[in-house]
PDB file of N, CA and C in Angstrom:
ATOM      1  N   UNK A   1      70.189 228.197  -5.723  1.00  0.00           N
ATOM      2  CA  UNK A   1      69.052 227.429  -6.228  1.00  0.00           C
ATOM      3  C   UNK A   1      68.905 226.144  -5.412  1.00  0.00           C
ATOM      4  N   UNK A   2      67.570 225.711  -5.212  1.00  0.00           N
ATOM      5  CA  UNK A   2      67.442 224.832  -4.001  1.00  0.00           C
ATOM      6  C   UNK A   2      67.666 223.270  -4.881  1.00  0.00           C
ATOM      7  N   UNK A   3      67.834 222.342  -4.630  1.00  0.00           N
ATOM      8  CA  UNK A   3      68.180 221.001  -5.245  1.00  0.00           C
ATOM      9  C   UNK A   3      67.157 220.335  -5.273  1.00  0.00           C
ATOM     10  N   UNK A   4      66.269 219.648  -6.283  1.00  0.00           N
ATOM     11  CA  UNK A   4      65.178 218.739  -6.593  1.00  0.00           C
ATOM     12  C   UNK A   4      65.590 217.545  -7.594  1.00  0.00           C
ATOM     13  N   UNK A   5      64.669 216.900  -7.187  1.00  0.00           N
ATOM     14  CA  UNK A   5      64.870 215.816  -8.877  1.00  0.00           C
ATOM     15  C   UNK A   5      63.794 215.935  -9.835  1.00  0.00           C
ATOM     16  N   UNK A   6      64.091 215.483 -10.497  1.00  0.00           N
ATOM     17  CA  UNK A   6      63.455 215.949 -12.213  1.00  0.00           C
ATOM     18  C   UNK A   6      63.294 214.738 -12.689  1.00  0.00           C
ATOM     19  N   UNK A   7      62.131 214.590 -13.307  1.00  0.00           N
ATOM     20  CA  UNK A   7      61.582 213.219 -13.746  1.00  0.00           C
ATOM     21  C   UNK A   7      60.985 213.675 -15.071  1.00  0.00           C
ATOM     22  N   UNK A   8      61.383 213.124 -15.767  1.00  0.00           N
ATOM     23  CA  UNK A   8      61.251 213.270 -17.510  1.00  0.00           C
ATOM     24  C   UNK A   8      60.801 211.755 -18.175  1.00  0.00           C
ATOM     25  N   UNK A   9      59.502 212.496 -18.480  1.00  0.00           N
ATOM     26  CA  UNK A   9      58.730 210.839 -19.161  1.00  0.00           C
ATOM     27  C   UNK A   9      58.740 211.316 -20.762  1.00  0.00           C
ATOM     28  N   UNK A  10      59.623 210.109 -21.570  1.00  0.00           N
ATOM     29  CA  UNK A  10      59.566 210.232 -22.980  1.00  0.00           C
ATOM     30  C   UNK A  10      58.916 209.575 -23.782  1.00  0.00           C
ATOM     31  N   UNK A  11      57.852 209.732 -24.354  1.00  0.00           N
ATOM     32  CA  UNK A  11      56.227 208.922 -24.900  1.00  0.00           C
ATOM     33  C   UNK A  11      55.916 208.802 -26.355  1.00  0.00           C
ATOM     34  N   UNK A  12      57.320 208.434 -26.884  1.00  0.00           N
ATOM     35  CA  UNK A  12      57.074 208.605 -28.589  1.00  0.00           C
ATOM     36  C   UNK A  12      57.780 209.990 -28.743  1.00  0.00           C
ATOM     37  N   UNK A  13      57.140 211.315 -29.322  1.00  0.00           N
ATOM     38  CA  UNK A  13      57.526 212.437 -29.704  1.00  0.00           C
ATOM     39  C   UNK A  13      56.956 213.096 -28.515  1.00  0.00           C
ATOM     40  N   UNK A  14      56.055 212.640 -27.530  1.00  0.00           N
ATOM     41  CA  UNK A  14      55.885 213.176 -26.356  1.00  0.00           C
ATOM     42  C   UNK A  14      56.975 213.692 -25.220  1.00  0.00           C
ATOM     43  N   UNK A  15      57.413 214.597 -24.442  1.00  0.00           N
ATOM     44  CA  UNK A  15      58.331 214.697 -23.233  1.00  0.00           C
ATOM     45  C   UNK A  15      57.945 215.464 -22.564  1.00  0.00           C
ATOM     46  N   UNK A  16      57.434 214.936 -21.291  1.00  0.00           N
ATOM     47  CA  UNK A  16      56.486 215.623 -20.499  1.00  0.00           C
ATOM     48  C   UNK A  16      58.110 215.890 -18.821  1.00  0.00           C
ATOM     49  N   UNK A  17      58.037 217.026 -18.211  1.00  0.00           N
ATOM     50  CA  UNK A  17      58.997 217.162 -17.438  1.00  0.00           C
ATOM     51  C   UNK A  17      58.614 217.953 -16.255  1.00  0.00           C
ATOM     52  N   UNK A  18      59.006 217.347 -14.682  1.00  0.00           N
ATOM     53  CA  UNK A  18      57.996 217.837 -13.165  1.00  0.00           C
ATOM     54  C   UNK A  18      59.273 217.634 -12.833  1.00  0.00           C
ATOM     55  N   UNK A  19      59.505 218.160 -11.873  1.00  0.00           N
ATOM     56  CA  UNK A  19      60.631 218.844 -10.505  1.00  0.00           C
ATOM     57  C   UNK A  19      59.683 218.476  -9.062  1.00  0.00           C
ATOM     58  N   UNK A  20      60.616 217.455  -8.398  1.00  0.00           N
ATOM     59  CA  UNK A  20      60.168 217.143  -6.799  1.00  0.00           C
ATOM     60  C   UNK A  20      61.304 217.927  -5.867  1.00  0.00           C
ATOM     61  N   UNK A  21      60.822 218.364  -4.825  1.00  0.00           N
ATOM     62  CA  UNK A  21      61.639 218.673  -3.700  1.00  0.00           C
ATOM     63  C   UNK A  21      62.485 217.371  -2.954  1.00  0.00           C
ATOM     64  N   UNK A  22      61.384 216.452  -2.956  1.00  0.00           N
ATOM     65  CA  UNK A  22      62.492 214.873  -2.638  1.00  0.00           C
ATOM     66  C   UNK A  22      62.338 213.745  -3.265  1.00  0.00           C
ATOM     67  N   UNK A  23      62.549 212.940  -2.747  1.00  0.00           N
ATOM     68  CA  UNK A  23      62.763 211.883  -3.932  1.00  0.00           C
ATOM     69  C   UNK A  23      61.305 210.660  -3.830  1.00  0.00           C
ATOM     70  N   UNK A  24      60.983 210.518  -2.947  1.00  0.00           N
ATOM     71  CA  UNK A  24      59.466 209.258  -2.184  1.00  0.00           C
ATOM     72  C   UNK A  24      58.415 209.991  -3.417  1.00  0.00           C
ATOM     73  N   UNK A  25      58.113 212.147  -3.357  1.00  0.00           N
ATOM     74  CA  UNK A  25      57.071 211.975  -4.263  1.00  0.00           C
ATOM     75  C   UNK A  25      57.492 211.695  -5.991  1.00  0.00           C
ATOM     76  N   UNK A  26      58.441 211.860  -6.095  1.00  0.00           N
ATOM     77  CA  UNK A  26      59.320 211.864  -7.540  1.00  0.00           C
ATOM     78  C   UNK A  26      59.188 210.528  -7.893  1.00  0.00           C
ATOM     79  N   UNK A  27      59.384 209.282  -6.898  1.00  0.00           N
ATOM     80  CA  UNK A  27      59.618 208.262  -7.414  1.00  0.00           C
ATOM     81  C   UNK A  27      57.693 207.529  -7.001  1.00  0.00           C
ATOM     82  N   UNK A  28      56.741 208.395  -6.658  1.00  0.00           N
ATOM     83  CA  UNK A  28      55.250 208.047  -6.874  1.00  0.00           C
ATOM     84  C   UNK A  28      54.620 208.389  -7.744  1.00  0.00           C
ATOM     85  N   UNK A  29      55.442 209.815  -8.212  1.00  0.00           N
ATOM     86  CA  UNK A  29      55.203 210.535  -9.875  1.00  0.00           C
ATOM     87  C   UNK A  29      55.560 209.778 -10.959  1.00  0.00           C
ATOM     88  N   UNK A  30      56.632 209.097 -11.081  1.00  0.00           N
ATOM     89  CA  UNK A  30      56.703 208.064 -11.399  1.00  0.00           C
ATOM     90  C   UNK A  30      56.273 206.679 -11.842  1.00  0.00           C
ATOM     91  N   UNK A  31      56.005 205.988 -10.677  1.00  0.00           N
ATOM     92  CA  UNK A  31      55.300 204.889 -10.220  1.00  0.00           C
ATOM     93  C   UNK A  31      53.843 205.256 -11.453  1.00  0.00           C
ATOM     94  N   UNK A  32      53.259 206.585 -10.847  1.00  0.00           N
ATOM     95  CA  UNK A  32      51.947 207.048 -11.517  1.00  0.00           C
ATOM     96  C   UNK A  32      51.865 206.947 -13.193  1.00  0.00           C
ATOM     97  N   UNK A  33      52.832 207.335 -13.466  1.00  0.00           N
ATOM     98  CA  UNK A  33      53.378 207.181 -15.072  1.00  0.00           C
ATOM     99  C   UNK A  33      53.252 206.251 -15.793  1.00  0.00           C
ATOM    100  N   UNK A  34      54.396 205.254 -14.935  1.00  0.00           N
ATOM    101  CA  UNK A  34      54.733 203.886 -15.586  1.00  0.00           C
ATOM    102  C   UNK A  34      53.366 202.745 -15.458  1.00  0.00           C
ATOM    103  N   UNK A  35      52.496 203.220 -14.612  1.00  0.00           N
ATOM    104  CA  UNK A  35      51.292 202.296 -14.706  1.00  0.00           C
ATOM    105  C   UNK A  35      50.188 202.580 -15.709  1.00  0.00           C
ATOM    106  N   UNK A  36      50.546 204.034 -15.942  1.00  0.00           N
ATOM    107  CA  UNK A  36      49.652 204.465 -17.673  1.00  0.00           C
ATOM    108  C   UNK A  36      49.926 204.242 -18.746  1.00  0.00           C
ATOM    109  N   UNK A  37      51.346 204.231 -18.680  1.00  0.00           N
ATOM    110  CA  UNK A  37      52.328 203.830 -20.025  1.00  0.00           C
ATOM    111  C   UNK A  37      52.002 202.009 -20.022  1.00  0.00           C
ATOM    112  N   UNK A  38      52.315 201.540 -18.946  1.00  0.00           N
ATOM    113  CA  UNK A  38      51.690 200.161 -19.477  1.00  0.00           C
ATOM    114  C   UNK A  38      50.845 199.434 -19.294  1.00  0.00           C
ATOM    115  N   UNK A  39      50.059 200.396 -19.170  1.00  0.00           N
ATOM    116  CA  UNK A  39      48.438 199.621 -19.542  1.00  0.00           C
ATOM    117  C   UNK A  39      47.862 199.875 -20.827  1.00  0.00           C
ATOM    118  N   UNK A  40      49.084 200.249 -21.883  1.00  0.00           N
ATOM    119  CA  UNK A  40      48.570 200.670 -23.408  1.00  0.00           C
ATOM    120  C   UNK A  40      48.775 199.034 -24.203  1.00  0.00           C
ATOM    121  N   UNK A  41      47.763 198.935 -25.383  1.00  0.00           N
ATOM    122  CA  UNK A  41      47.898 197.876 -26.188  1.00  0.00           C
ATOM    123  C   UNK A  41      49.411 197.985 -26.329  1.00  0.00           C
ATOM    124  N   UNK A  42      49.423 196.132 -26.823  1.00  0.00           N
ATOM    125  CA  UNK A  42      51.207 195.826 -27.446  1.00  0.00           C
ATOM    126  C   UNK A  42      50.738 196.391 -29.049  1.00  0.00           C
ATOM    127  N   UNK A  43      52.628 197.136 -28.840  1.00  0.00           N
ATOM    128  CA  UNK A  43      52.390 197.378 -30.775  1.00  0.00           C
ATOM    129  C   UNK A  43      52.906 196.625 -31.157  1.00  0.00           C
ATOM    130  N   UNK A  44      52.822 196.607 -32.724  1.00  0.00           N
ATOM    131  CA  UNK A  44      53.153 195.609 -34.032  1.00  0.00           C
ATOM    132  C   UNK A  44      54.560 195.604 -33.965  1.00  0.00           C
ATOM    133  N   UNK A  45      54.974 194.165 -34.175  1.00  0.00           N
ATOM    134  CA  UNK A  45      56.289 194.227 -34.920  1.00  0.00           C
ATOM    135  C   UNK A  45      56.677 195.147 -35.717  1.00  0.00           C
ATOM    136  N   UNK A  46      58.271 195.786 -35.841  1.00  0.00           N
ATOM    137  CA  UNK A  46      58.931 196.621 -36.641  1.00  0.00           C
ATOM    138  C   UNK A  46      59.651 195.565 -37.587  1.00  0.00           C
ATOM    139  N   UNK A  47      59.353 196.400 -39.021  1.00  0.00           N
ATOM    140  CA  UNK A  47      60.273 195.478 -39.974  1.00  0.00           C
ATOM    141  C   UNK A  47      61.560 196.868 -40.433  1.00  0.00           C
ATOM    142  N   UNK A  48      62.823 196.488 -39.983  1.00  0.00           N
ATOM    143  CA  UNK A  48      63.569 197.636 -40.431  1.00  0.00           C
ATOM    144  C   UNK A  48      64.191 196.661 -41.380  1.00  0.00           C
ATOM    145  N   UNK A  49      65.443 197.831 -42.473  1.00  0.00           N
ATOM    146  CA  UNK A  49      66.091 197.260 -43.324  1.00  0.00           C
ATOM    147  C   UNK A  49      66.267 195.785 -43.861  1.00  0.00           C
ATOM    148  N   UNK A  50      67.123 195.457 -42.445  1.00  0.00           N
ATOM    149  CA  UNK A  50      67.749 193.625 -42.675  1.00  0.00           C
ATOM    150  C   UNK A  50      67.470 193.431 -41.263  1.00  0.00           C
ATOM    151  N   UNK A  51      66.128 193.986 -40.817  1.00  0.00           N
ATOM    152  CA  UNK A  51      65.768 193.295 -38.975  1.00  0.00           C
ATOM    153  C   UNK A  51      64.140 193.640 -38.751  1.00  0.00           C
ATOM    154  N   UNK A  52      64.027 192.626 -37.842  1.00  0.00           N
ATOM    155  CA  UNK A  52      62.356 192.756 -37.691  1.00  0.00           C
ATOM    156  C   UNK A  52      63.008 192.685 -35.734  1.00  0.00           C
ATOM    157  N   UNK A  53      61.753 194.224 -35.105  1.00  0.00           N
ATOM    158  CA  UNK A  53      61.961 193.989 -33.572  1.00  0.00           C
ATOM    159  C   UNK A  53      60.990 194.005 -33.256  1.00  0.00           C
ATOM    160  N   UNK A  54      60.345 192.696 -32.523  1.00  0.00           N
ATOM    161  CA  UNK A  54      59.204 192.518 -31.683  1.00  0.00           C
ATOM    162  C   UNK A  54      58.944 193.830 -30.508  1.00  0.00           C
ATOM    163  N   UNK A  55      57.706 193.395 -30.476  1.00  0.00           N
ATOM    164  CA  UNK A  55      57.303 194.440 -28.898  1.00  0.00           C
ATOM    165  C   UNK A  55      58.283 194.643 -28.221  1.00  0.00           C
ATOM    166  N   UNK A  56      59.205 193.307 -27.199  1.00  0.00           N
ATOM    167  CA  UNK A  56      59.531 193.412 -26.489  1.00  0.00           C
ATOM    168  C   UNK A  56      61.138 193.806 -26.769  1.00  0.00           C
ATOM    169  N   UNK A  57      61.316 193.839 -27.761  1.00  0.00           N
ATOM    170  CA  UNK A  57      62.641 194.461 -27.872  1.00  0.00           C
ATOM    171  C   UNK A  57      62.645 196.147 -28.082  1.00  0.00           C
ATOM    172  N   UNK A  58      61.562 196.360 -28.302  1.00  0.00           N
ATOM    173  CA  UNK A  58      61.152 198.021 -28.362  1.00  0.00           C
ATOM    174  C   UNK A  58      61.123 199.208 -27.501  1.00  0.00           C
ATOM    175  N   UNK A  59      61.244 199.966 -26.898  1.00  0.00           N
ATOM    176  CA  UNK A  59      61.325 200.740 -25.626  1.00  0.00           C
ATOM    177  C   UNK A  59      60.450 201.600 -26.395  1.00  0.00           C
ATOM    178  N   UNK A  60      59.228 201.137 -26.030  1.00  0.00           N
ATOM    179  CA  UNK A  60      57.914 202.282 -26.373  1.00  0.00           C
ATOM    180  C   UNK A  60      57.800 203.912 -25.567  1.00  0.00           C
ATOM    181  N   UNK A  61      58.276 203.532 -24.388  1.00  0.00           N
ATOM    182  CA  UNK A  61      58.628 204.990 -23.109  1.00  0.00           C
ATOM    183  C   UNK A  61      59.443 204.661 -22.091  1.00  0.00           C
ATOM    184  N   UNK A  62      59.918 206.089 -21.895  1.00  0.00           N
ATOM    185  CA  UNK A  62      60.919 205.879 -20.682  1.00  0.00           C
ATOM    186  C   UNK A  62      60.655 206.808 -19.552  1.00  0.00           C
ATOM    187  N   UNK A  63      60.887 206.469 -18.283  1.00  0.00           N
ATOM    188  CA  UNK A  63      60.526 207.503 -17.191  1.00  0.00           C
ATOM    189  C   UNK A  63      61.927 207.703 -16.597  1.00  0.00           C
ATOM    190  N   UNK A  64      62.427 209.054 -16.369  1.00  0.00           N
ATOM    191  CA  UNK A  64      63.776 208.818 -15.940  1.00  0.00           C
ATOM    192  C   UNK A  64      64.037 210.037 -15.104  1.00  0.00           C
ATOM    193  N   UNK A  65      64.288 209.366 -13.740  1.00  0.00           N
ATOM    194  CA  UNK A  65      64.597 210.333 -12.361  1.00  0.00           C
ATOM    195  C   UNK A  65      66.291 210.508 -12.573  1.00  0.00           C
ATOM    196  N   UNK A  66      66.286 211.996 -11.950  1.00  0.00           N
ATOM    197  CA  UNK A  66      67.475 212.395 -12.034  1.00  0.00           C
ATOM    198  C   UNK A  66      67.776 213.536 -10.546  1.00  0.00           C
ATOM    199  N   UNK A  67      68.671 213.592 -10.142  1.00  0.00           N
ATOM    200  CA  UNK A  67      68.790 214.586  -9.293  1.00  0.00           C
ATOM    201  C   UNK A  67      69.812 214.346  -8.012  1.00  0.00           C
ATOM    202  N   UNK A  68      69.705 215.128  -6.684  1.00  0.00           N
ATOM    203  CA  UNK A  68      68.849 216.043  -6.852  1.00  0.00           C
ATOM    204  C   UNK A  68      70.379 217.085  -7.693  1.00  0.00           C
ATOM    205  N   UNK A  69      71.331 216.859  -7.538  1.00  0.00           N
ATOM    206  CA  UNK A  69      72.133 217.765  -8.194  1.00  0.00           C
ATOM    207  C   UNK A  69      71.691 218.211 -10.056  1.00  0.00           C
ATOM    208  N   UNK A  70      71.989 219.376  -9.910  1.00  0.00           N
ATOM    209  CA  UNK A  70      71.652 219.847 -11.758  1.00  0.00           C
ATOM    210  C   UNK A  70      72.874 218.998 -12.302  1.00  0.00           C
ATOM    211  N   UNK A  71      73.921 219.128 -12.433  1.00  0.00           N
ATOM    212  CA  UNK A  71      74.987 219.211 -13.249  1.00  0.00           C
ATOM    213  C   UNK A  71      75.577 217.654 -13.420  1.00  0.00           C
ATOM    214  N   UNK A  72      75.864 216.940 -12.186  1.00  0.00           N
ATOM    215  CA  UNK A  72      76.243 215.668 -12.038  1.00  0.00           C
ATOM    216  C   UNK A  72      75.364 214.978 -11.045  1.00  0.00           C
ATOM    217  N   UNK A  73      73.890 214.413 -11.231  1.00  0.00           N
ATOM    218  CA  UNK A  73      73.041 214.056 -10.518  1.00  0.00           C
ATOM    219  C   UNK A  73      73.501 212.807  -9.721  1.00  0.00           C
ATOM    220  N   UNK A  74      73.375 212.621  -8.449  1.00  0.00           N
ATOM    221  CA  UNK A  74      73.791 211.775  -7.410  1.00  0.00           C
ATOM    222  C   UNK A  74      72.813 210.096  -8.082  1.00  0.00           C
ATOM    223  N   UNK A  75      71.574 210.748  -8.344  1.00  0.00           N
ATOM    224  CA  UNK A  75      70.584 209.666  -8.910  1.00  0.00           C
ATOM    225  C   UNK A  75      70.203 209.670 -10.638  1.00  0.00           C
ATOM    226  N   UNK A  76      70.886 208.591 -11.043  1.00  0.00           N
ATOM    227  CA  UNK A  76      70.364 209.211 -12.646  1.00  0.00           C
ATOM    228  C   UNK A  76      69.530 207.399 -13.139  1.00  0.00           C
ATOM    229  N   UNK A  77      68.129 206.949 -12.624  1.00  0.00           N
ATOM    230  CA  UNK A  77      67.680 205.836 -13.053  1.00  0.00           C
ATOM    231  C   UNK A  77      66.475 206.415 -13.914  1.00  0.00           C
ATOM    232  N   UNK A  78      65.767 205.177 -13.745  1.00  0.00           N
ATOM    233  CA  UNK A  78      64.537 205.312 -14.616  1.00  0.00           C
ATOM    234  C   UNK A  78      63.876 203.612 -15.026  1.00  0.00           C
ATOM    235  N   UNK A  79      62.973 203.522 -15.789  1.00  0.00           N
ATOM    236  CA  UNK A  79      61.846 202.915 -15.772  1.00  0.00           C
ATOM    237  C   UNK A  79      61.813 202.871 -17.412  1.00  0.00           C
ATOM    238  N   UNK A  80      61.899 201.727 -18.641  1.00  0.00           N
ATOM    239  CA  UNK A  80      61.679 201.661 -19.459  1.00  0.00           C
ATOM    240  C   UNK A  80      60.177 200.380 -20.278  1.00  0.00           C
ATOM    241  N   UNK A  81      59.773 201.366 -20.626  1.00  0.00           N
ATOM    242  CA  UNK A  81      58.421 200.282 -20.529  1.00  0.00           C
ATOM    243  C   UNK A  81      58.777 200.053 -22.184  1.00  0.00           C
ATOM    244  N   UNK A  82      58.862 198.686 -22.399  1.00  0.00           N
ATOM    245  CA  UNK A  82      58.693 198.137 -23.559  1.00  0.00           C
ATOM    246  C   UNK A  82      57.568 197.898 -24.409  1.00  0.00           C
ATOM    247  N   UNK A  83      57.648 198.048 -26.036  1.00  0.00           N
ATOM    248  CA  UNK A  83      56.303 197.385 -26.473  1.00  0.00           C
ATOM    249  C   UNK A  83      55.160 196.290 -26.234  1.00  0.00           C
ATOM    250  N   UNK A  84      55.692 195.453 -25.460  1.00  0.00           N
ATOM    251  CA  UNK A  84      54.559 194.611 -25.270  1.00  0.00           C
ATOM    252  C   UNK A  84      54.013 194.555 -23.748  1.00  0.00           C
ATOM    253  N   UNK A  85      54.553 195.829 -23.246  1.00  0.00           N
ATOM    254  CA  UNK A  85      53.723 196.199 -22.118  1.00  0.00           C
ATOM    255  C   UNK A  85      54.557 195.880 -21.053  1.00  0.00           C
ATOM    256  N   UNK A  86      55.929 195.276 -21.100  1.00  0.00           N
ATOM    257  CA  UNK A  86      56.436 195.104 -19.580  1.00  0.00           C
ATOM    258  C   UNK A  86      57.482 195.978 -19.689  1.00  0.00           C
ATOM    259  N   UNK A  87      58.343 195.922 -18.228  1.00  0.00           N
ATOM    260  CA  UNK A  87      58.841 197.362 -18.144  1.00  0.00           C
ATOM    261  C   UNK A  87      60.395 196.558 -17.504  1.00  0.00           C
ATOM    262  N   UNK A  88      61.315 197.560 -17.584  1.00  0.00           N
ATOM    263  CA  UNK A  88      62.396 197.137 -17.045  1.00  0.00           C
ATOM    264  C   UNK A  88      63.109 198.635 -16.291  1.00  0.00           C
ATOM    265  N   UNK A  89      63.374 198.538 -15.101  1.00  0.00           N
ATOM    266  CA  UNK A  89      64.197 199.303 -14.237  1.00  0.00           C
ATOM    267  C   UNK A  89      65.537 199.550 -14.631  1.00  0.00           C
ATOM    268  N   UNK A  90      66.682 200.189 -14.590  1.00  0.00           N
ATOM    269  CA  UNK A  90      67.827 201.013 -14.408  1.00  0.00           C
ATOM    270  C   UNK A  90      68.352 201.848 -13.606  1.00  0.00           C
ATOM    271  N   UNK A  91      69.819 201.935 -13.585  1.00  0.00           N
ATOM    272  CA  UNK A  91      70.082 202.897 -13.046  1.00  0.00           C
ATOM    273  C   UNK A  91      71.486 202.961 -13.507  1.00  0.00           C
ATOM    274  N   UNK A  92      72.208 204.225 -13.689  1.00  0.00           N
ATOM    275  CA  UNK A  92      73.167 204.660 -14.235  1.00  0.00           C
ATOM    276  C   UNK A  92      73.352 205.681 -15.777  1.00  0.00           C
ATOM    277  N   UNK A  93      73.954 206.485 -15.594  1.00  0.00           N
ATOM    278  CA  UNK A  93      74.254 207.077 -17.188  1.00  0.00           C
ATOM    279  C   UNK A  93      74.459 206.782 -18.610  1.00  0.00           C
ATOM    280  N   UNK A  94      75.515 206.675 -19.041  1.00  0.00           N
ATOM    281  CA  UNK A  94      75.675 206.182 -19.823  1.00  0.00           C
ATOM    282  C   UNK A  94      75.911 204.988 -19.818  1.00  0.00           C
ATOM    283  N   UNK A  95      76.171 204.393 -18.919  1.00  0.00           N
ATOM    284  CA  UNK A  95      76.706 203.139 -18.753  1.00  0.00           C
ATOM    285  C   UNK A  95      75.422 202.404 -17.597  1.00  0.00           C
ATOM    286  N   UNK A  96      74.271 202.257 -18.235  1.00  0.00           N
ATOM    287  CA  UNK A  96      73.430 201.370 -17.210  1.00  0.00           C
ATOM    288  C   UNK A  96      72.979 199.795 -17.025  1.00  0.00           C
ATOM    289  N   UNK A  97      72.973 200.184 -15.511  1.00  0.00           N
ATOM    290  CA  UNK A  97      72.484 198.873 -15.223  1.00  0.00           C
ATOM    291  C   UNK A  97      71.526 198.144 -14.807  1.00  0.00           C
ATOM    292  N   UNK A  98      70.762 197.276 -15.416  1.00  0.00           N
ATOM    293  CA  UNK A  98      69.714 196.851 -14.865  1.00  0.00           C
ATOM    294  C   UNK A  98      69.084 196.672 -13.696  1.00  0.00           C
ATOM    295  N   UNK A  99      68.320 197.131 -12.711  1.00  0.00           N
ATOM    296  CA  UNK A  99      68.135 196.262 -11.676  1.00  0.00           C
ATOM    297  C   UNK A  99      67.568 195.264 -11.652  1.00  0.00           C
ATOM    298  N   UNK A 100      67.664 194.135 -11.095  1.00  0.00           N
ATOM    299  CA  UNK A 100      67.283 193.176 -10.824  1.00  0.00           C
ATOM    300  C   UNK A 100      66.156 193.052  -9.765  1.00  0.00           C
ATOM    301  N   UNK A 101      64.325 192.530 -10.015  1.00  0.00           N
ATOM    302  CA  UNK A 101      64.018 192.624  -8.889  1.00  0.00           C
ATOM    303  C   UNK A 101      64.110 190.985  -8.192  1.00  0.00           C
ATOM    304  N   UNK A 102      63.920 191.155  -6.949  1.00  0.00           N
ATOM    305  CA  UNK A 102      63.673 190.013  -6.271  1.00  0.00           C
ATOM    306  C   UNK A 102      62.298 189.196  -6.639  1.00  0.00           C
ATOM    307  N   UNK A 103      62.361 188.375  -5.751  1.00  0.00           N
ATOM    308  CA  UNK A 103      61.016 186.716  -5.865  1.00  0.00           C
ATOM    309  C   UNK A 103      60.008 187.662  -5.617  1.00  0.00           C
ATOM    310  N   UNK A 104      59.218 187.983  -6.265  1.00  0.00           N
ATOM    311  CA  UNK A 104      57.631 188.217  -6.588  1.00  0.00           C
ATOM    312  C   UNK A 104      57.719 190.262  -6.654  1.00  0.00           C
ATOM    313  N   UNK A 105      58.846 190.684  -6.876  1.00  0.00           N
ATOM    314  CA  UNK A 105      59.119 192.097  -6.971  1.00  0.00           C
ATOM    315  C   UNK A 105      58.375 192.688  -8.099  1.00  0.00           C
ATOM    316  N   UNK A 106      58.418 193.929  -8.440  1.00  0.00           N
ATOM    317  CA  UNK A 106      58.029 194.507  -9.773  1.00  0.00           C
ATOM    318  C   UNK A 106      59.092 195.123  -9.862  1.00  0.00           C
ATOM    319  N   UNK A 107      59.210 195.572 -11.356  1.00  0.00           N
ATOM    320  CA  UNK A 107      60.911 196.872 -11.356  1.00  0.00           C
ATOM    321  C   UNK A 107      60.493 197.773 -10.965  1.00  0.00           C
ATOM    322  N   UNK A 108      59.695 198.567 -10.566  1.00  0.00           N
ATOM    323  CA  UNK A 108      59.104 199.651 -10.173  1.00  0.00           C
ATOM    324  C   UNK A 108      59.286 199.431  -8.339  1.00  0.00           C
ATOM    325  N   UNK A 109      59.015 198.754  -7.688  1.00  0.00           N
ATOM    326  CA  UNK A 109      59.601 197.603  -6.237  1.00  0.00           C
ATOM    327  C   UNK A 109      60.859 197.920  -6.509  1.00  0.00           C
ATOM    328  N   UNK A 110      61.407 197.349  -7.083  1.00  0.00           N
ATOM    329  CA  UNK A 110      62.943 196.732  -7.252  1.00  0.00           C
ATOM    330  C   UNK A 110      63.918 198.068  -7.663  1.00  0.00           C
ATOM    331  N   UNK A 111      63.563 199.094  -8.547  1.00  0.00           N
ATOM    332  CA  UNK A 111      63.890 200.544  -8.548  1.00  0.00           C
ATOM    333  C   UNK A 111      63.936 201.140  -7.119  1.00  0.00           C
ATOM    334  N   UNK A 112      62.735 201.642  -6.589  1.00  0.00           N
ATOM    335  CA  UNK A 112      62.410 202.358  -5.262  1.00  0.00           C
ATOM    336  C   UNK A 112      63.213 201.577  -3.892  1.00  0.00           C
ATOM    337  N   UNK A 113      63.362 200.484  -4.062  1.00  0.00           N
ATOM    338  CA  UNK A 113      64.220 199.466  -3.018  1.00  0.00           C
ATOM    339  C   UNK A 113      65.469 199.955  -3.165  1.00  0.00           C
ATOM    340  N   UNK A 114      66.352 200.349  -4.160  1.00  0.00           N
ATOM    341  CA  UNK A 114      67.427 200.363  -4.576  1.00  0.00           C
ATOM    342  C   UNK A 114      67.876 201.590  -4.476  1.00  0.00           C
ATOM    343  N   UNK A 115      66.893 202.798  -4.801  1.00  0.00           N
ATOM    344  CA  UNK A 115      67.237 204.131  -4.416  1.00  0.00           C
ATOM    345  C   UNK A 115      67.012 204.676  -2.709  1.00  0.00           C
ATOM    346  N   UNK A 116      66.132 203.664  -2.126  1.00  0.00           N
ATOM    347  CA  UNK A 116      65.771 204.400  -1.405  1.00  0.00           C
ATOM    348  C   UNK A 116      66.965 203.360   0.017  1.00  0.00           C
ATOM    349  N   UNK A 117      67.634 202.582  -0.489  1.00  0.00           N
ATOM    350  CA  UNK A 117      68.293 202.129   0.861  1.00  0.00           C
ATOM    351  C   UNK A 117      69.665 202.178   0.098  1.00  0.00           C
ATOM    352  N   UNK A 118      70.070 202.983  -0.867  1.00  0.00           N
ATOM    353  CA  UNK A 118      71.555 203.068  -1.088  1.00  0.00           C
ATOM    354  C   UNK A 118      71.376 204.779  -1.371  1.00  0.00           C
TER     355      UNK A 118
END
């Protein structure tokens, strides 16, 4: 079986899932995503039990590249767009880490910088 990455966008109860041969169109499939996902209105505050979470503590969707290996993917990041419309980059499994972008970057910049020169 030939090796691709797999990009899985999770949209509420939505999970929409595409297979790239490399990684530049995977991470424009992407890119394409995360600019639809946040150009949606901010939602309402959540009031749970004994906590109230603003927009921005909310992870309204997530876009998340993986590959190209099936089993133990060499690349496992992604793209989390929060309720009030901004988004934050990652990378790692269970254990992730933020990326950080640079002076005037976007995380979506600051993602593709990070995969594509390490």
């Amino acid at each position: 079986m030939a090796e691709h990455y797999r990009l899985t966008v999770r949209d509420g109860p939505r999970v929409s899932r595409q297979r790239f041969a490399s990684l530049p169109p995977a991470l424009d499939a992407l890119a394409a995503h995360v600019a639809e996902l946040t150009a949606r209105p901010e939602r309402a505050t959540i009031a749970a039990v004994a906590r109230e979470f603003a927009p921005v503590a909310q992870v309204a969707a997530r876009a998340e590249l993986r590959g190209p290996e099936r089993w133990t993917p060499r690349i496992r990041a992604g793209i989390d767009v929060r309720g009030d419309g901004s988004s934050e980059a990652w990378i790692g499994g269970a254990t992730r880490r933020v990326v950080e972008p640079a002076d005037g970057e976007t995380p979506l910049a600051a993602l593709r910088r990070t995969l594509m020169d390490g």
